[in-house]
Protein backbone atom coordinates (compact mmCIF):
# COMPACT_ATOMS: atom_id res chain seq x y z
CA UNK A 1 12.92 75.71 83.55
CA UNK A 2 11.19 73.29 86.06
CA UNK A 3 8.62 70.33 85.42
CA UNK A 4 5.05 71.59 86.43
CA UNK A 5 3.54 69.22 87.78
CA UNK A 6 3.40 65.37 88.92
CA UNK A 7 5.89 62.90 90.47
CA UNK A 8 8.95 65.22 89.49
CA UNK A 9 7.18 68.56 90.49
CA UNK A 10 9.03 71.51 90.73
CA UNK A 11 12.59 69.99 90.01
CA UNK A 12 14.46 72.55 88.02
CA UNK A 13 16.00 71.58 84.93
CA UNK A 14 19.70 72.05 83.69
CA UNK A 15 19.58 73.68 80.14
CA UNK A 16 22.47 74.29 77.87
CA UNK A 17 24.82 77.41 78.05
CA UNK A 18 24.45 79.96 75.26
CA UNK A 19 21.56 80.72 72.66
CA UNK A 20 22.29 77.39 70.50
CA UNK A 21 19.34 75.96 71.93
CA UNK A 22 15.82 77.50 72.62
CA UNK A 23 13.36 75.76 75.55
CA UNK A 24 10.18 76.02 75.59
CA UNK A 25 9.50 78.79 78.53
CA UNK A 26 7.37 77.34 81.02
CA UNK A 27 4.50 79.77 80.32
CA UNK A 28 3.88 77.88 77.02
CA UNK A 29 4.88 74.32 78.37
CA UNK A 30 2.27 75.10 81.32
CA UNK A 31 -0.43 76.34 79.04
CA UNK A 32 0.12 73.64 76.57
CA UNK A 33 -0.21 70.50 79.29
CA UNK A 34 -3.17 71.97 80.59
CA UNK A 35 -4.60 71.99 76.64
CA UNK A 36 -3.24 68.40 76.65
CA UNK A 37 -4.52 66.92 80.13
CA UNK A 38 -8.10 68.25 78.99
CA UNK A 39 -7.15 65.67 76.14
CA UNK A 40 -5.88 62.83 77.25
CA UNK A 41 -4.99 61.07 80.64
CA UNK A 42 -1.16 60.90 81.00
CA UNK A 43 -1.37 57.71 82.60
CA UNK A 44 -2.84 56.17 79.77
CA UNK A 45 0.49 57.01 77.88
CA UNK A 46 2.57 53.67 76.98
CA UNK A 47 5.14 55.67 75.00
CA UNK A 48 6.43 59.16 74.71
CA UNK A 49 8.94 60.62 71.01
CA UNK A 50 10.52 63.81 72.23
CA UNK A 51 12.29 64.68 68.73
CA UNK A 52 14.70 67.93 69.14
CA UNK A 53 14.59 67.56 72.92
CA UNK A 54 16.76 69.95 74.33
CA UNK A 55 16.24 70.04 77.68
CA UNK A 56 14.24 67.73 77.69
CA UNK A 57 11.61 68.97 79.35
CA UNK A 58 8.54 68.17 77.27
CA UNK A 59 8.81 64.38 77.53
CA UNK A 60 9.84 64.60 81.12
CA UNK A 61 6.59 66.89 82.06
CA UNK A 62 4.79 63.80 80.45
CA UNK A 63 6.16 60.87 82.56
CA UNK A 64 5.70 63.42 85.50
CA UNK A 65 2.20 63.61 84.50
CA UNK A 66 2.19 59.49 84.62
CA UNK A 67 3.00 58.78 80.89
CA UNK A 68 5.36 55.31 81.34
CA UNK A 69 8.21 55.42 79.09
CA UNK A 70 9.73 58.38 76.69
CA UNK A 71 12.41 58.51 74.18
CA UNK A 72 14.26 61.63 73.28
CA UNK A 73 16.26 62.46 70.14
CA UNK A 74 18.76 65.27 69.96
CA UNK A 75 21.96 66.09 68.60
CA UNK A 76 23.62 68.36 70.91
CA UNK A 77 22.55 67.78 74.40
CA UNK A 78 22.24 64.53 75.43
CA UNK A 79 24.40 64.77 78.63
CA UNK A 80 22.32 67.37 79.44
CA UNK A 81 19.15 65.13 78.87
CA UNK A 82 21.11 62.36 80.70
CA UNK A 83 21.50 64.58 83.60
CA UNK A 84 17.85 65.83 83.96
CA UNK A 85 16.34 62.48 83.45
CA UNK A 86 18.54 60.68 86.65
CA UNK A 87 17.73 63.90 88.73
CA UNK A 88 14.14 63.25 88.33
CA UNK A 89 14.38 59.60 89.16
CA UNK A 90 13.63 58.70 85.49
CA UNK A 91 16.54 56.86 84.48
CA UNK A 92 14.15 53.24 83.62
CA UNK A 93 11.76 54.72 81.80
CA UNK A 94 13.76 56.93 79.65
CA UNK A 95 15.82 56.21 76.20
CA UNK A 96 18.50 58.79 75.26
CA UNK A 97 19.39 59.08 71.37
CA UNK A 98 21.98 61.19 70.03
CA UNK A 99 22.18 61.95 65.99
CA UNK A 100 20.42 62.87 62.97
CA UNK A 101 16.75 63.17 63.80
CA UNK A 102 15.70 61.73 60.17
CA UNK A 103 17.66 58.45 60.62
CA UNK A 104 16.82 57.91 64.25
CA UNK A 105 13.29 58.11 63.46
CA UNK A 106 13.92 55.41 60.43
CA UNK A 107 15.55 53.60 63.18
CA UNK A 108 12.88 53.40 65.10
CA UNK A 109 10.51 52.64 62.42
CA UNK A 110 12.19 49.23 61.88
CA UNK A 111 12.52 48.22 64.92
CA UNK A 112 8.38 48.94 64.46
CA UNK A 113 8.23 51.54 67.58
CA UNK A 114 4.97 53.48 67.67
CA UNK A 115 4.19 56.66 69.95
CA UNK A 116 0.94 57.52 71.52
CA UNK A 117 2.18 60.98 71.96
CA UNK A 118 4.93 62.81 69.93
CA UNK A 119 6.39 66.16 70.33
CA UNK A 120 8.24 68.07 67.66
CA UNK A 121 10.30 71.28 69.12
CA UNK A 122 12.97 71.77 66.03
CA UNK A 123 14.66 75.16 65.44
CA UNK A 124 12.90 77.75 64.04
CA UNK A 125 12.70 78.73 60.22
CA UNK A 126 14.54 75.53 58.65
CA UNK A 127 11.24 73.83 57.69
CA UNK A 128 12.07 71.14 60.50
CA UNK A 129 8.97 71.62 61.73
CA UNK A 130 7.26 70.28 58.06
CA UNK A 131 10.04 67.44 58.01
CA UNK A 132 9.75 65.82 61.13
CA UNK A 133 5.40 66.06 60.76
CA UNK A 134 5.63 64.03 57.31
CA UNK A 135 8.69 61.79 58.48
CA UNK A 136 6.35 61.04 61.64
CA UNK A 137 3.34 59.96 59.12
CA UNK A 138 5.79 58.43 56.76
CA UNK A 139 7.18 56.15 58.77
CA UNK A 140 4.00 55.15 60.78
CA UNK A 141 5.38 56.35 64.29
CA UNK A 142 2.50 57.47 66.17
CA UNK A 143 -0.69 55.05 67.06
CA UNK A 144 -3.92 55.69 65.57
CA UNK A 145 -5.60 58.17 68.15
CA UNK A 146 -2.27 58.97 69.18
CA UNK A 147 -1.08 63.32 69.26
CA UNK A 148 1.50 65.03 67.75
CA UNK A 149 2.67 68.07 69.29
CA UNK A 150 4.66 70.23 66.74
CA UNK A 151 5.98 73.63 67.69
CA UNK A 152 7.62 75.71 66.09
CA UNK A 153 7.91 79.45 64.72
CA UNK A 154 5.06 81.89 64.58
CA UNK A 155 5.86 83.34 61.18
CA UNK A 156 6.09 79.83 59.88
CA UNK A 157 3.66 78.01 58.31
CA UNK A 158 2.59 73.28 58.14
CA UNK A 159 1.54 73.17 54.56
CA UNK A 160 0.79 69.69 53.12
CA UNK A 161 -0.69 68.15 56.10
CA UNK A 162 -0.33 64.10 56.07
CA UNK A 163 -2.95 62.05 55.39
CA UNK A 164 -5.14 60.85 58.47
CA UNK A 165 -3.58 63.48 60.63
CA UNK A 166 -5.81 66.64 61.69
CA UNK A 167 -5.12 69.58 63.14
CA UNK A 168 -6.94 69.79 66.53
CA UNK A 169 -5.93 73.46 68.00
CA UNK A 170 -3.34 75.71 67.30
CA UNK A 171 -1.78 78.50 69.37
CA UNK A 172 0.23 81.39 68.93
CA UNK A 173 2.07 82.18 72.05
CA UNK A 174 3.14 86.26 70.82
CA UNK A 175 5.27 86.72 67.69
CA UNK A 176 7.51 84.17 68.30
CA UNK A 177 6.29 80.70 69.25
CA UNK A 178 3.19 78.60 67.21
CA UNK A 179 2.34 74.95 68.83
CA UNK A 180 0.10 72.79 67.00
CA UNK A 181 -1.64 69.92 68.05
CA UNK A 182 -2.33 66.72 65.47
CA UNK A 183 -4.14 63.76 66.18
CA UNK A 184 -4.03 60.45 63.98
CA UNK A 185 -6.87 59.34 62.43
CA UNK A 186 -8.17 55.67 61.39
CA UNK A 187 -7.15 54.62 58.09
CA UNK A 188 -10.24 55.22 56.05
């Protein structure tokens, strides 16, 4: 695992021993930040929700790519996070939270913190995936016009999609991996 591209380019992240946690190969990260620079401009990005995080790498890509600030949520590997955020020199733009994604993100919705871009990467085939999407909407955490990334297994399916968020694209990477793209919509 390495970032891609930017400021940080070709640093190689640390990931976690064992199969406990599943990065996104950088195959799909690449192809998915081209989809996304062809979307936005990164350095248009005020803040960045990296919920499951991992590695970390998703969020890290971004402020790479010029995005200015990023949050990540995990429960297992924030050292790990830690660690790859001071190796890429991203230590002041870069919050590290460690718990229970559901009250983090309620957290975060009282202190009224809002995302321009979120991305979702939750184990497969425990309808995380469809949790964190409606907590997201729920709790108001991504700006109007703002993206939500959510990937997650190929066999699974987002039913119940919330109001003002559409689905932009959607890709299935094999039969394994499904990202979809969501952006927020004006209150109508």
């Amino acid at each position: 695992m390495r970032i891609i591209t930017g400021r940080a380019k070709g640093l190689k992240l640390k990931t976690p021993a064992g199969f406990s946690t599943r990065p996104t190969s950088d195959r799909i990260k690449e192809s998915l930040f081209s989809i996304l620079s062809g979307m936005i401009d990164f350095a248009d990005i005020d803040a960045v929700l990296d919920i499951f995080a991992g590695t970390g790498a998703l969020g890290l890509e971004a402020i790479s790519r010029g995005a200015k600030s990023a949050t990540f949520i995990d429960t297992a590997t924030t050292e790990i996070i830690r660690d790859n955020v001071t190796r890429a020199k991203f230590s002041n733009a870069c919050t590290i939270l460690r718990g229970d994604f559901t009250k983090i993100l309620q957290r975060l919705a009282r202190q009224k913190l809002t995302f321009d871009l979120i991305f979702s990467d939750p184990p497969y085939a425990k309808n995380l995936a469809q949790k964190s999407l409606e907590l997201v909407a729920e709790l108001n955490l991504l700006k109007i016009g703002g993206l939500m990334i959510v990937e997650h297994g190929a066999e699974e399916f987002l039913d119940d999609l919330p109001t003002n968020f559409e689905l932009v694209r959607k890709m299935v990477y094999g039969h394994t991996t499904a990202i979809e793209i969501f952006l927020r919509e004006n209150s109508t």
